[in-house]
N, C-alpha and C. Protein backbone atom coordinates (compact mmCIF):
# COMPACT_ATOMS: atom_id res chain seq x y z
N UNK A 1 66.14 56.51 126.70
CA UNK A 1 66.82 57.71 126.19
C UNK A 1 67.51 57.38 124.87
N UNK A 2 67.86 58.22 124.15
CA UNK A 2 67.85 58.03 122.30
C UNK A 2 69.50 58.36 122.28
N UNK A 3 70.22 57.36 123.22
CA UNK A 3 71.82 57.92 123.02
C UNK A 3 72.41 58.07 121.95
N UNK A 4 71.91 57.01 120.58
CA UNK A 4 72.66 57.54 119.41
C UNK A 4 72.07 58.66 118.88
N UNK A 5 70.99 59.12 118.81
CA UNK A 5 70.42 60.90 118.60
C UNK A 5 71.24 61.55 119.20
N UNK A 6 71.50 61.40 120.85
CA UNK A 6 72.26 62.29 121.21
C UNK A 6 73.67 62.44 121.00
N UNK A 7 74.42 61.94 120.81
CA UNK A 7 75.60 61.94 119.82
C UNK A 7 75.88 61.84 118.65
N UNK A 8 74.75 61.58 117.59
CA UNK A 8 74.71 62.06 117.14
C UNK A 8 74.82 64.05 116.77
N UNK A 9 73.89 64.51 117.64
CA UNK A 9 73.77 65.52 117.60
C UNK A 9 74.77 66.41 118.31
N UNK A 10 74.98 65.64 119.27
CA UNK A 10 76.31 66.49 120.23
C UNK A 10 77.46 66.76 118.76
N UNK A 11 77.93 65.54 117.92
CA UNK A 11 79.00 65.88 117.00
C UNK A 11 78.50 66.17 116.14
N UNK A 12 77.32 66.74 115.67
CA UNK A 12 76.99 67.44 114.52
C UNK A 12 76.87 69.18 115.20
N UNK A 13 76.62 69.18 116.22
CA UNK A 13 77.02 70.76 116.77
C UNK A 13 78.38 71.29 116.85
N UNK A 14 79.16 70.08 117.02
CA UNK A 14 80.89 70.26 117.47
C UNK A 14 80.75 70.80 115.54
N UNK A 15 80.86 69.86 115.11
CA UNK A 15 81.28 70.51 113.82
C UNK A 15 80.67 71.80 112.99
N UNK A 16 79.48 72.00 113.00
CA UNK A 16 78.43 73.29 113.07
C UNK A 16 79.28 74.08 113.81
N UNK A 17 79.46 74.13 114.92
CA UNK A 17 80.75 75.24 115.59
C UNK A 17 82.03 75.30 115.27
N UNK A 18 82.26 74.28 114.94
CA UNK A 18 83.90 74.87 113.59
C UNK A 18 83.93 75.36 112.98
N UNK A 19 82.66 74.84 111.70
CA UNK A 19 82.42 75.36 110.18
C UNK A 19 82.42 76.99 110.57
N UNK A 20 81.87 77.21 111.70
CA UNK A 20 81.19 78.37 111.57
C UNK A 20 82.28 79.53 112.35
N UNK A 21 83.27 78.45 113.23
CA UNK A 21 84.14 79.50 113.60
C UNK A 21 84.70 79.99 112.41
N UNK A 22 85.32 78.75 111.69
CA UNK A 22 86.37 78.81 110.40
C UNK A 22 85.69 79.67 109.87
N UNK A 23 84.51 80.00 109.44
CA UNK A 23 84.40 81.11 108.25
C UNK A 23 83.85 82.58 108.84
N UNK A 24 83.79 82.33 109.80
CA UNK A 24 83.50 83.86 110.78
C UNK A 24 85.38 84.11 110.60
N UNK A 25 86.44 83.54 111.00
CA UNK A 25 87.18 83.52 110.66
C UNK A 25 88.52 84.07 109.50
N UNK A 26 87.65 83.45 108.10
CA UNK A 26 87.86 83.79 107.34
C UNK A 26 87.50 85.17 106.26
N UNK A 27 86.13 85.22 107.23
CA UNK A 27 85.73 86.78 106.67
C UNK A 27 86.10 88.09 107.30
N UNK A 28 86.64 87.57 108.67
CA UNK A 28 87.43 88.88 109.63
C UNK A 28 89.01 88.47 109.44
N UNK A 29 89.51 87.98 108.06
CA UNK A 29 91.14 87.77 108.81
C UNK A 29 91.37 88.92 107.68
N UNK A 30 92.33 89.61 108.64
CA UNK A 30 92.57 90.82 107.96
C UNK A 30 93.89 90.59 106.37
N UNK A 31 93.53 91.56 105.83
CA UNK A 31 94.15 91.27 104.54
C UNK A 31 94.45 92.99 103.82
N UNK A 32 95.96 93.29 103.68
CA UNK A 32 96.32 94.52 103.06
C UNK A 32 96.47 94.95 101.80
N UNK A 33 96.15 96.07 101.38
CA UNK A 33 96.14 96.64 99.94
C UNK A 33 97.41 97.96 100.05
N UNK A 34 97.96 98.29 99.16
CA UNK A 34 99.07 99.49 99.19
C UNK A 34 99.03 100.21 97.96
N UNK A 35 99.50 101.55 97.99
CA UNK A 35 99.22 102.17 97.21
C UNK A 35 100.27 103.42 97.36
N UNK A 36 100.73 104.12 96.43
CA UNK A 36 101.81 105.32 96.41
C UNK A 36 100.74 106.57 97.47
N UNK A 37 101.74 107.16 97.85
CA UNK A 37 100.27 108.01 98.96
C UNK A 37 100.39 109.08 98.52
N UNK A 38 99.31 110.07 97.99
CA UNK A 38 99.47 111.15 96.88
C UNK A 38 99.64 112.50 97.63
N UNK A 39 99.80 112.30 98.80
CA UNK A 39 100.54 113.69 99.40
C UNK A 39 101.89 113.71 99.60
N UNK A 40 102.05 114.58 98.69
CA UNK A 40 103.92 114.58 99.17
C UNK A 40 104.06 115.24 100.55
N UNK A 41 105.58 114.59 100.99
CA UNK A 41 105.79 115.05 102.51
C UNK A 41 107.13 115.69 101.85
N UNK A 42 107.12 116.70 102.38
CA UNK A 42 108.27 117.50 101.87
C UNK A 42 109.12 118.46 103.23
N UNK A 43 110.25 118.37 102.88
CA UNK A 43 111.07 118.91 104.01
C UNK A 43 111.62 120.25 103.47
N UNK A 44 112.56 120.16 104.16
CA UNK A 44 113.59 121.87 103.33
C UNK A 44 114.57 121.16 102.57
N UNK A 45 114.11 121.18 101.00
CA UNK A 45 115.23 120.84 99.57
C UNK A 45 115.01 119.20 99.58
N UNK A 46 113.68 118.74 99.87
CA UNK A 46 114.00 117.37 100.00
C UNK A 46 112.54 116.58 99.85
N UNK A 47 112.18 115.33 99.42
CA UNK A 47 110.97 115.20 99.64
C UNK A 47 111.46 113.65 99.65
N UNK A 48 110.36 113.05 100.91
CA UNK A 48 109.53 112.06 101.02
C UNK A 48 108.68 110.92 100.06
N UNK A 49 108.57 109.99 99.70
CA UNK A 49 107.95 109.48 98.84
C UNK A 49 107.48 108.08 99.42
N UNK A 50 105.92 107.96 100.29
CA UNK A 50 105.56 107.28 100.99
C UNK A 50 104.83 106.44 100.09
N UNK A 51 104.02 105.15 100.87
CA UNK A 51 103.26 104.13 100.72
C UNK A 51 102.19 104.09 101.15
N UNK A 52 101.11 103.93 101.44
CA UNK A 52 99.62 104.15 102.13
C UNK A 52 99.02 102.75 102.10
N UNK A 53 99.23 101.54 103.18
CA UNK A 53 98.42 100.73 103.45
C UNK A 53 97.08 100.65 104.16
N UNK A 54 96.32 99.60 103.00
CA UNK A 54 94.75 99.87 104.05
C UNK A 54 94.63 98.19 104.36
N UNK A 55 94.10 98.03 105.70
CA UNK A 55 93.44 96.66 106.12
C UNK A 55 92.34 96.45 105.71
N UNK A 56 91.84 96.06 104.29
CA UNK A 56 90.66 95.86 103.25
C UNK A 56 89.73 94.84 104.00
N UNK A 57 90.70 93.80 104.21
CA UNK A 57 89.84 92.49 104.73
C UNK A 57 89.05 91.92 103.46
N UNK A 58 87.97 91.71 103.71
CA UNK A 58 86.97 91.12 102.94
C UNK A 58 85.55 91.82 103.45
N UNK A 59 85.93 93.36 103.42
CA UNK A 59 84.86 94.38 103.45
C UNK A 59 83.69 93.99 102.59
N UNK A 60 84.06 93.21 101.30
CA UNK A 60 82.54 93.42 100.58
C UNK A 60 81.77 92.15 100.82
N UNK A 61 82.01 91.41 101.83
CA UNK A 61 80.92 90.57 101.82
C UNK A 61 80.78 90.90 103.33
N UNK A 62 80.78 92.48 103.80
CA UNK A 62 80.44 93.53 105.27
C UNK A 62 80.86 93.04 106.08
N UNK A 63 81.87 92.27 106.36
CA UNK A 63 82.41 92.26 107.48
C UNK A 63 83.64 93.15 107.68
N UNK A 64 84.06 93.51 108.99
CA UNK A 64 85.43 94.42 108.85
C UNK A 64 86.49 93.60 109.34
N UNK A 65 87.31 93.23 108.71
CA UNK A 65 88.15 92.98 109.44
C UNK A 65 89.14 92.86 110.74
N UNK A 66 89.69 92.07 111.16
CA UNK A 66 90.46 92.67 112.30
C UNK A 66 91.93 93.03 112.02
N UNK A 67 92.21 93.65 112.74
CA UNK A 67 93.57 94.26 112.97
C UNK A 67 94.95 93.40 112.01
N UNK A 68 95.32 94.09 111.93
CA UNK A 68 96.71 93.24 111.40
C UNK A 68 97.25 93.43 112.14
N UNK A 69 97.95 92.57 113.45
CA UNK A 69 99.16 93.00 114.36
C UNK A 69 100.11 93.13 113.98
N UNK A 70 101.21 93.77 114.24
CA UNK A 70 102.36 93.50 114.79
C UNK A 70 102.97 93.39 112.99
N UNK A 71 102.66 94.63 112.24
CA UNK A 71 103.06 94.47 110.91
C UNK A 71 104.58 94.81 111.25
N UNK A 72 105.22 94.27 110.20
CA UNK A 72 107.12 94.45 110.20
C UNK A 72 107.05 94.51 108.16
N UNK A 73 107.91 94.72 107.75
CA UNK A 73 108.49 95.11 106.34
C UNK A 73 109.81 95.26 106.06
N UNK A 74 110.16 95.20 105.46
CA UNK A 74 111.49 94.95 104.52
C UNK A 74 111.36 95.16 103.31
N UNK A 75 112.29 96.04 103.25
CA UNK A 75 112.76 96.30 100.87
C UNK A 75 113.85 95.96 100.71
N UNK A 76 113.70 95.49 99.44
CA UNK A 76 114.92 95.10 98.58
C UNK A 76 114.73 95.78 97.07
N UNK A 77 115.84 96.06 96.86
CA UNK A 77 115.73 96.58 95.81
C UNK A 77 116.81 95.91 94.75
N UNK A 78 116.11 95.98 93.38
CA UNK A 78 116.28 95.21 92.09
C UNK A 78 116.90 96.16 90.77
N UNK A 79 117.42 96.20 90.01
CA UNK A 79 117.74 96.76 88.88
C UNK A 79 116.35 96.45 87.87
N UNK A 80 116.32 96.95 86.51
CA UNK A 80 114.90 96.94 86.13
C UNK A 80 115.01 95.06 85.08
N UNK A 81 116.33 94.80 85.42
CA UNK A 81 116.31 93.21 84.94
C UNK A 81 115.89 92.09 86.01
N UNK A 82 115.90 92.98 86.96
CA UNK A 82 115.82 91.82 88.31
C UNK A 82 117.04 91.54 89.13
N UNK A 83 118.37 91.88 88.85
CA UNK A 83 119.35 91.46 89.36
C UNK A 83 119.28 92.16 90.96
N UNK A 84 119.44 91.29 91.92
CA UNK A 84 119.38 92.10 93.19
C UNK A 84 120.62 92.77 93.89
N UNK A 85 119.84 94.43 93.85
CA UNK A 85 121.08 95.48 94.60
C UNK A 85 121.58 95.77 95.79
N UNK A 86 120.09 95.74 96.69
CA UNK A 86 120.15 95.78 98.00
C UNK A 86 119.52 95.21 98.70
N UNK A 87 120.28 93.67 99.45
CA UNK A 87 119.10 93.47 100.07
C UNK A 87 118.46 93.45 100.70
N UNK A 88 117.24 92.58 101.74
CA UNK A 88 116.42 92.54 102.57
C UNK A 88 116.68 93.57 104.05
N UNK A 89 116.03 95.14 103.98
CA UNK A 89 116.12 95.82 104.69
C UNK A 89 115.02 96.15 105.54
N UNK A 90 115.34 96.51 106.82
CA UNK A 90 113.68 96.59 107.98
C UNK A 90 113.01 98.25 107.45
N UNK A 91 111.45 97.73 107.14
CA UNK A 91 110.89 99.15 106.75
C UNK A 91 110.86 99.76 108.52
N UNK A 92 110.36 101.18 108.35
CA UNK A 92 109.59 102.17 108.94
C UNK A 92 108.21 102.32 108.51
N UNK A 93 107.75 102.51 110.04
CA UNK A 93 106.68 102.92 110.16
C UNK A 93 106.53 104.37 109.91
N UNK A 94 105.66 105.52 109.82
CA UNK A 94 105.62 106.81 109.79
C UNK A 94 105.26 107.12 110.93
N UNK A 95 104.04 106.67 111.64
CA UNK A 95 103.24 106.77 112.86
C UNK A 95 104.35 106.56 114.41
N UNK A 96 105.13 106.04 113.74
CA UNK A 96 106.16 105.91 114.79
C UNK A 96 106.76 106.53 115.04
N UNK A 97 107.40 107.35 116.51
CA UNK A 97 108.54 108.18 116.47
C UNK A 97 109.84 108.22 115.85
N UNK A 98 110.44 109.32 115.25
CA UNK A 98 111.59 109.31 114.87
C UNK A 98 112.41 108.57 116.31
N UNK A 99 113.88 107.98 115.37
CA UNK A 99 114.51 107.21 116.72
C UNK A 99 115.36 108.20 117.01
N UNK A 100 114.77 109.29 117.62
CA UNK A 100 115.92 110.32 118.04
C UNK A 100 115.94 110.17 119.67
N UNK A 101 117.27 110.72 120.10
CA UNK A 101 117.17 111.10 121.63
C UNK A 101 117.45 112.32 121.44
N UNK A 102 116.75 113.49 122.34
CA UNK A 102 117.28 114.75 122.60
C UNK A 102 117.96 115.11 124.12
N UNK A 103 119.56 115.66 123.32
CA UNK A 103 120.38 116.17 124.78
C UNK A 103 120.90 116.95 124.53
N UNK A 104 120.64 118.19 126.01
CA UNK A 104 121.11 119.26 126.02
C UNK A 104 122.75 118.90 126.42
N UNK A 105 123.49 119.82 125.31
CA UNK A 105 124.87 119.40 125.38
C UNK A 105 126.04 120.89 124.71
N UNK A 106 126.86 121.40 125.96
CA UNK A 106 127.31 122.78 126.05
C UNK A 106 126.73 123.81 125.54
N UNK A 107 125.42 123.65 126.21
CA UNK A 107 124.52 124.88 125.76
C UNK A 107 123.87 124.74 124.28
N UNK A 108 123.88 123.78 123.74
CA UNK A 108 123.24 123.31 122.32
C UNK A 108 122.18 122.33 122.53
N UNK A 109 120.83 121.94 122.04
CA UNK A 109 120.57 120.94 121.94
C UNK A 109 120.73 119.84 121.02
N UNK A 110 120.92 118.53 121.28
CA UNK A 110 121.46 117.33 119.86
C UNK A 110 120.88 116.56 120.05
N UNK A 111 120.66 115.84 118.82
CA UNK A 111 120.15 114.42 118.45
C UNK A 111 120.92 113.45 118.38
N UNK A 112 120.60 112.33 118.76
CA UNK A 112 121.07 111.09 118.63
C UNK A 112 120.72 110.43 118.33
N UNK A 113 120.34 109.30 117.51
CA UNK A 113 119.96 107.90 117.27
C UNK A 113 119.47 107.09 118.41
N UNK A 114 118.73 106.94 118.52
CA UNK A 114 118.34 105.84 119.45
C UNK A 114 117.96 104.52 118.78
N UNK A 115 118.93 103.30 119.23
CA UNK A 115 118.37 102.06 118.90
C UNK A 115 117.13 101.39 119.86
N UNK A 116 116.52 101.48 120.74
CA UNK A 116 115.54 101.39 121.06
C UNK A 116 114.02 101.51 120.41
N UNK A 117 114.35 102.76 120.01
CA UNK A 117 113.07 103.67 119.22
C UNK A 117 113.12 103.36 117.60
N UNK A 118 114.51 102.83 117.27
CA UNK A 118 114.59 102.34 115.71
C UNK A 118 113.74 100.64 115.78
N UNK A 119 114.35 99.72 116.59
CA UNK A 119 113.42 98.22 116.92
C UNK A 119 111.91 98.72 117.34
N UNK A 120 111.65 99.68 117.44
CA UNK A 120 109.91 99.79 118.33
C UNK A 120 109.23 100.44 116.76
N UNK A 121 109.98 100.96 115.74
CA UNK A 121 109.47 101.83 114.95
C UNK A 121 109.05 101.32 113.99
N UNK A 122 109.79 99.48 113.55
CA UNK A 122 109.83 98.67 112.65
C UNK A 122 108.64 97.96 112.89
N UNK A 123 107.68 97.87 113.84
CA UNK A 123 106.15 97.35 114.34
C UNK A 123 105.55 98.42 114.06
N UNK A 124 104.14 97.96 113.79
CA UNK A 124 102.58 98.81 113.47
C UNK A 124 101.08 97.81 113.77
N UNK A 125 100.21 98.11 114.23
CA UNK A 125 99.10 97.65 114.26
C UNK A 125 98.43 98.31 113.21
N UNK A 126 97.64 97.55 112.10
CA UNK A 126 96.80 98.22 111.27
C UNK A 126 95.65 97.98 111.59
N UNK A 127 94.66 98.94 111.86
CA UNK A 127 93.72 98.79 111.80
C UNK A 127 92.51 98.89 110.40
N UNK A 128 91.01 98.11 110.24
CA UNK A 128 90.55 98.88 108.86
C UNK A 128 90.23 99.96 108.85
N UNK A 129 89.93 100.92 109.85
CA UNK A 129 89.32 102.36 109.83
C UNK A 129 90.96 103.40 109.65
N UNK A 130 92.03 102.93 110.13
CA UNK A 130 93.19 103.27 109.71
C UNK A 130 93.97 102.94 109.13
N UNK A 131 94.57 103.70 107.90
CA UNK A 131 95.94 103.74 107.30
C UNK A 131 96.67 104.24 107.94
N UNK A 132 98.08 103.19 107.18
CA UNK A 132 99.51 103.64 107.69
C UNK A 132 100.20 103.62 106.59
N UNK A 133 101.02 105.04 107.21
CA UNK A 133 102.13 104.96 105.85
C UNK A 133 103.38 104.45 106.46
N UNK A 134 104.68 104.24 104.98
CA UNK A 134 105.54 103.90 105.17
C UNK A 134 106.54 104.17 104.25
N UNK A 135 107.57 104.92 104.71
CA UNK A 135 108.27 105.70 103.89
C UNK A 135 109.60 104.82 103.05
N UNK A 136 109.27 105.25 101.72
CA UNK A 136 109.88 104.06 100.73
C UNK A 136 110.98 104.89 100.20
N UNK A 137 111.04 105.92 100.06
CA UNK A 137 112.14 106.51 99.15
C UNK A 137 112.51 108.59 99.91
N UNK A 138 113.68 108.53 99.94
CA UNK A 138 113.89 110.32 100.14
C UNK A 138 114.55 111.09 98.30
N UNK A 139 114.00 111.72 98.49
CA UNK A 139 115.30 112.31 97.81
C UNK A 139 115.25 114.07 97.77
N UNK A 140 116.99 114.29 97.44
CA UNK A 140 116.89 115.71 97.90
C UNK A 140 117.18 116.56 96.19
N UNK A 141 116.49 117.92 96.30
CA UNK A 141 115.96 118.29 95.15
C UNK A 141 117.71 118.84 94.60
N UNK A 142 117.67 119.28 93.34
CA UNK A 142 119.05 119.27 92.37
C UNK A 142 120.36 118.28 92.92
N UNK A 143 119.76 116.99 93.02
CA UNK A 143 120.82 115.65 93.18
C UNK A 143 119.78 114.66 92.68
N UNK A 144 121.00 113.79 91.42
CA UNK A 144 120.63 112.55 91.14
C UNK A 144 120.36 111.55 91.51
N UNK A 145 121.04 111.22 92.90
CA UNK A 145 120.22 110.13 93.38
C UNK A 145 119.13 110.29 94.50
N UNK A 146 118.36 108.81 94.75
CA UNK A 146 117.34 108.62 95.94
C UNK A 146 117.96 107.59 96.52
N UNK A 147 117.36 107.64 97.39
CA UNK A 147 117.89 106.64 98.37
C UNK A 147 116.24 106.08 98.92
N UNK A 148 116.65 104.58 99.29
CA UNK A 148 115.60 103.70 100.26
C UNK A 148 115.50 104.38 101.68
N UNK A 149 114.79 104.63 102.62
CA UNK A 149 114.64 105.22 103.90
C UNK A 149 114.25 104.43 104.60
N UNK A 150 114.75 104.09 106.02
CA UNK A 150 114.40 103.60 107.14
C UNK A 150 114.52 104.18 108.55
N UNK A 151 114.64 103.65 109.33
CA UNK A 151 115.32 104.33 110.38
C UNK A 151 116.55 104.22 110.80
N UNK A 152 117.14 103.10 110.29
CA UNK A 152 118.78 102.95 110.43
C UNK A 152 119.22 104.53 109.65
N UNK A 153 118.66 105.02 108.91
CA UNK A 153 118.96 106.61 108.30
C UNK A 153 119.33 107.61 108.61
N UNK A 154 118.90 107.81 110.39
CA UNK A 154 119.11 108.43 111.39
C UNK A 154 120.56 108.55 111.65
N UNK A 155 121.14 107.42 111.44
CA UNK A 155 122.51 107.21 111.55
C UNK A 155 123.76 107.78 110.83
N UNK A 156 122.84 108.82 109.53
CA UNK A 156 123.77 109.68 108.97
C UNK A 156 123.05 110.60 109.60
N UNK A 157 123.71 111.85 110.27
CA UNK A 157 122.93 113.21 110.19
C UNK A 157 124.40 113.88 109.36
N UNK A 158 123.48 114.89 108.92
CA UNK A 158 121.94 115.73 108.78
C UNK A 158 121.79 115.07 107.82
N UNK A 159 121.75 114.45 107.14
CA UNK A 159 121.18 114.49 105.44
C UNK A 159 120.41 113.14 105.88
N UNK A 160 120.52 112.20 106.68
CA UNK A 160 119.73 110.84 107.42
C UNK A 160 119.34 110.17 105.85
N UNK A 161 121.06 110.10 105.06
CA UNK A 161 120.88 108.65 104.05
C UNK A 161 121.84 108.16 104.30
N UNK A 162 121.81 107.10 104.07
CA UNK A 162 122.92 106.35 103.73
C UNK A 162 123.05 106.02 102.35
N UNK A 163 124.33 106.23 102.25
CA UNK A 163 125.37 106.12 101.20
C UNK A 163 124.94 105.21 100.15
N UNK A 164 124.96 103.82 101.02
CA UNK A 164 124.78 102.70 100.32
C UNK A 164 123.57 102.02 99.73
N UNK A 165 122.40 102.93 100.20
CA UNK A 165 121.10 102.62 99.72
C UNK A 165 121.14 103.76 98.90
N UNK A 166 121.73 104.21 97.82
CA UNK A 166 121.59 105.21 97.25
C UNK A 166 121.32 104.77 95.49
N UNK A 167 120.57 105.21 94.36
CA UNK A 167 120.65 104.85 93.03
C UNK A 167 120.71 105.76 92.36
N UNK A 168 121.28 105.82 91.37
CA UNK A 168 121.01 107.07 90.19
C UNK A 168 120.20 107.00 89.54
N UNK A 169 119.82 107.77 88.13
CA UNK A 169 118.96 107.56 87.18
C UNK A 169 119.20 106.05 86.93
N UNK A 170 117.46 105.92 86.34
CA UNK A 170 116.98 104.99 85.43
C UNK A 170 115.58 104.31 86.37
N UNK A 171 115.73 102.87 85.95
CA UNK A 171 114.47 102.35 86.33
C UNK A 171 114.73 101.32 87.71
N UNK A 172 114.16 100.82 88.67
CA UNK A 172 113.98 99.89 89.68
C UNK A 172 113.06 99.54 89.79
N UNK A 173 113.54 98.13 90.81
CA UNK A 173 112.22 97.26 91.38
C UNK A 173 112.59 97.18 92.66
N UNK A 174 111.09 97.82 93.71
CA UNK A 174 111.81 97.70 94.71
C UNK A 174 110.75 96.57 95.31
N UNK A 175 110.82 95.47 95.88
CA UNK A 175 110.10 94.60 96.76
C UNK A 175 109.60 95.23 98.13
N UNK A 176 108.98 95.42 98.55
CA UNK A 176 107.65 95.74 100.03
C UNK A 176 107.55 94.17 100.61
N UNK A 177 107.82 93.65 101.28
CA UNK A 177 107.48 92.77 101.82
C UNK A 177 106.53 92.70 103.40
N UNK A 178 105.75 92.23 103.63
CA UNK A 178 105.00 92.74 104.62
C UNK A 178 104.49 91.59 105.54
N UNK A 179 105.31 91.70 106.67
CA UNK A 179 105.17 89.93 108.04
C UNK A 179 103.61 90.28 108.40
N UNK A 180 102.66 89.61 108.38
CA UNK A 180 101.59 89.87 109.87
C UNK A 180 101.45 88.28 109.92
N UNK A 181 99.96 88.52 110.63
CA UNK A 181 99.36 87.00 110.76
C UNK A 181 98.71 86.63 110.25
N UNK A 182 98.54 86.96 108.79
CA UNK A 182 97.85 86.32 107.60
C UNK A 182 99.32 85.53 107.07
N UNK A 183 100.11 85.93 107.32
CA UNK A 183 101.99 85.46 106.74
C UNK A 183 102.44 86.74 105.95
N UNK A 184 102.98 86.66 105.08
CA UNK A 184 103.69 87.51 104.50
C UNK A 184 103.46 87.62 102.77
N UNK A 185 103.03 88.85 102.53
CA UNK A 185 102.54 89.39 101.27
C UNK A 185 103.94 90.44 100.45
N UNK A 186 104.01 90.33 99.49
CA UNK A 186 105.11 91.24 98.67
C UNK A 186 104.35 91.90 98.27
N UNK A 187 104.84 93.16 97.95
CA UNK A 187 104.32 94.22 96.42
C UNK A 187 105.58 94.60 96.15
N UNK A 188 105.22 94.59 94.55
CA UNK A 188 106.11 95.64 93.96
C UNK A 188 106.00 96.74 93.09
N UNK A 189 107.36 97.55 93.11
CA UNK A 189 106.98 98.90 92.62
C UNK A 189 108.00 99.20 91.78
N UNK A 190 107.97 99.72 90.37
CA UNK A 190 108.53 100.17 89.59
C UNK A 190 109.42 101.49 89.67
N UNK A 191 110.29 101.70 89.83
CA UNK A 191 110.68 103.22 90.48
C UNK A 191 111.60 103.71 89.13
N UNK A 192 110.82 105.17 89.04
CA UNK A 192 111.84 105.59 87.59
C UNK A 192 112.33 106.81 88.02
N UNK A 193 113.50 106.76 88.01
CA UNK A 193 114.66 108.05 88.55
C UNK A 193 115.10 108.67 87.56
N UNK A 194 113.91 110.09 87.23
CA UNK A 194 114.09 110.28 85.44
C UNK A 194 114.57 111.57 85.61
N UNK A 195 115.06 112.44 86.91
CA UNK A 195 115.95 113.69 86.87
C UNK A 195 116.21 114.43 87.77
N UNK A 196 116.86 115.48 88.07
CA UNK A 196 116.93 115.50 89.30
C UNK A 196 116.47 116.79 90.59
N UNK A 197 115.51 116.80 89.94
CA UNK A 197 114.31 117.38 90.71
C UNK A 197 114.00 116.90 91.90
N UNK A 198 113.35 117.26 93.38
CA UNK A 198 113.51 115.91 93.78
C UNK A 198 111.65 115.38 93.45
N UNK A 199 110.68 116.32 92.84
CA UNK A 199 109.80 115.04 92.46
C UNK A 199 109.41 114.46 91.09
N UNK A 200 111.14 114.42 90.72
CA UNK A 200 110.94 113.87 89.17
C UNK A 200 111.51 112.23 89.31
N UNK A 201 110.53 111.54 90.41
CA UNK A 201 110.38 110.16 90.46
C UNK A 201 108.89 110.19 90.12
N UNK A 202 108.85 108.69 89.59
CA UNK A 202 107.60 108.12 88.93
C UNK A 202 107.63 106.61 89.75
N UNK A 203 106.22 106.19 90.55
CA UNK A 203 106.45 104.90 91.59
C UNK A 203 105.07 104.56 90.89
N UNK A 204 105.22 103.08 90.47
CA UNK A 204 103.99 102.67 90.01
C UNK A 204 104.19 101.05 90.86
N UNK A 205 102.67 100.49 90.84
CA UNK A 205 102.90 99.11 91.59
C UNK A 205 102.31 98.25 90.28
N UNK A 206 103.23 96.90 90.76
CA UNK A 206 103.84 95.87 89.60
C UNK A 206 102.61 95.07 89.71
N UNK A 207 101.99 94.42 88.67
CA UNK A 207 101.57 93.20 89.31
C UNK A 207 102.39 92.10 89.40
N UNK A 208 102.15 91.13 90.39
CA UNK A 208 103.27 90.30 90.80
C UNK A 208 103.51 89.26 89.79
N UNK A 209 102.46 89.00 88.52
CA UNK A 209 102.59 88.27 88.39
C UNK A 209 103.91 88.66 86.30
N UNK A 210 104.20 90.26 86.95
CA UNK A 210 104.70 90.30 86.04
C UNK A 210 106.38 90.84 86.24
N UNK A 211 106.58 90.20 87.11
CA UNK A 211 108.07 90.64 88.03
C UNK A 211 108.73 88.95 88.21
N UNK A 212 109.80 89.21 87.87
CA UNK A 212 111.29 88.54 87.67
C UNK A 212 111.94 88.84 88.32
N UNK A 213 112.44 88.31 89.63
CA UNK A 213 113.63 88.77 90.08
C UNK A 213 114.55 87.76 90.56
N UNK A 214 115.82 88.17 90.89
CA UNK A 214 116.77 87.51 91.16
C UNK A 214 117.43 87.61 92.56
N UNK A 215 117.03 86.78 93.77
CA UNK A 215 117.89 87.00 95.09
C UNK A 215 119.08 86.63 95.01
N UNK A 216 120.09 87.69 95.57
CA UNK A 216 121.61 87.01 95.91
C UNK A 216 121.86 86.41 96.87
């Protein structure tokens, strides 16, 4: 019997089945693209100003990708020098329920905040046949400022901003940061708060390799 053929060959298959996991691998590991999402979501005196991620993968050499689990996000936001304003905050999902509770209370019904539904809202599975949005900015129409949106937002009613994520005119940088299991990818976006309309914002995305910023 030809034992060095056969071990030979036994560890030339072991490795033939790596190579080949690794790049089956590498052509399904999912990988995200973002983009301003060109439908406005608009409320009463107020509008929305979302994000539209797609799980691209490495579609053009036909494979589809898999899933991005268990996406999480965070913004920070920058002045247009880089100096940092606000920082590292948990995004929202859209697809996710608002973190409300509803209770009937002396004949009224009310909302509440739920922290439960705010931690469950900050996860998303992306899939490539689905986008998800993710809401980056509110603002309400004849007022100067916008504000960053999450679900901690809930926590002011009615107007669901907070105070302190709030900017006036001019220009920003806001950072997207985005956890999965590829690791963690940034984008950024230029935000120009040029009046006070509420859709007289202008959101353009940075390339990264032309952003300066400064963490505190």
């Amino acid at each position: 019997m030809d034992w060095p053929g056969i071990i030979v060959g036994f560890v030339l298959g072991v490795f033939g089945s790596l190579i080949a996991s690794q790049f089956w691998d590498t052509m399904t590991r999912p990988k995200l693209s973002v983009a301003l999402d060109p439908a406005p979501a608009l409320g009463v005196g107020f509008r929305w100003f979302n994000l539209r991620f797609s799980n691209v993968g490495n579609k053009q050499f036909g494979a589809d990708p898999r899933p991005a689990w268990s996406c999480t996000a965070s913004l920070s936001l920058y002045s247009a020098n880089g100096k940092q304003m606000i920082r590292s905050i948990p995004a929202r999902w859209t697809s996710t329920p608002e973190p409300l509770i509803t209770v009937a209370f002396d004949g009224h019904v009310v909302k509440f905040p739920e922290l439960e539904k705010m931690l469950a809202g900050r996860r998303i599975d992306i899939y490539s046949h689905e986008d998800q949005l993710m809401p980056l900015l509110l603002k309400y129409d004849k007022e100067e400022a916008c504000y960053l949106f999450t679900n901690e937002c809930y926590n002011f009613p009615p107007r669901n901003v907070n105070p302190d994520w709030g900017f006036g005119f001019g220009k920003y940088i806001v950072r997207v940061a985005v956890h999965y299991d590829r690791g963690t990818e940034s984008f950024f976006f230029l935000i120009h708060n040029y009046g006070s309309g509420m859709n007289e914002v202008n959101i353009t995305l940075l390339p990264r390799e032309s952003v300066s910023i400064q963490d505190s």
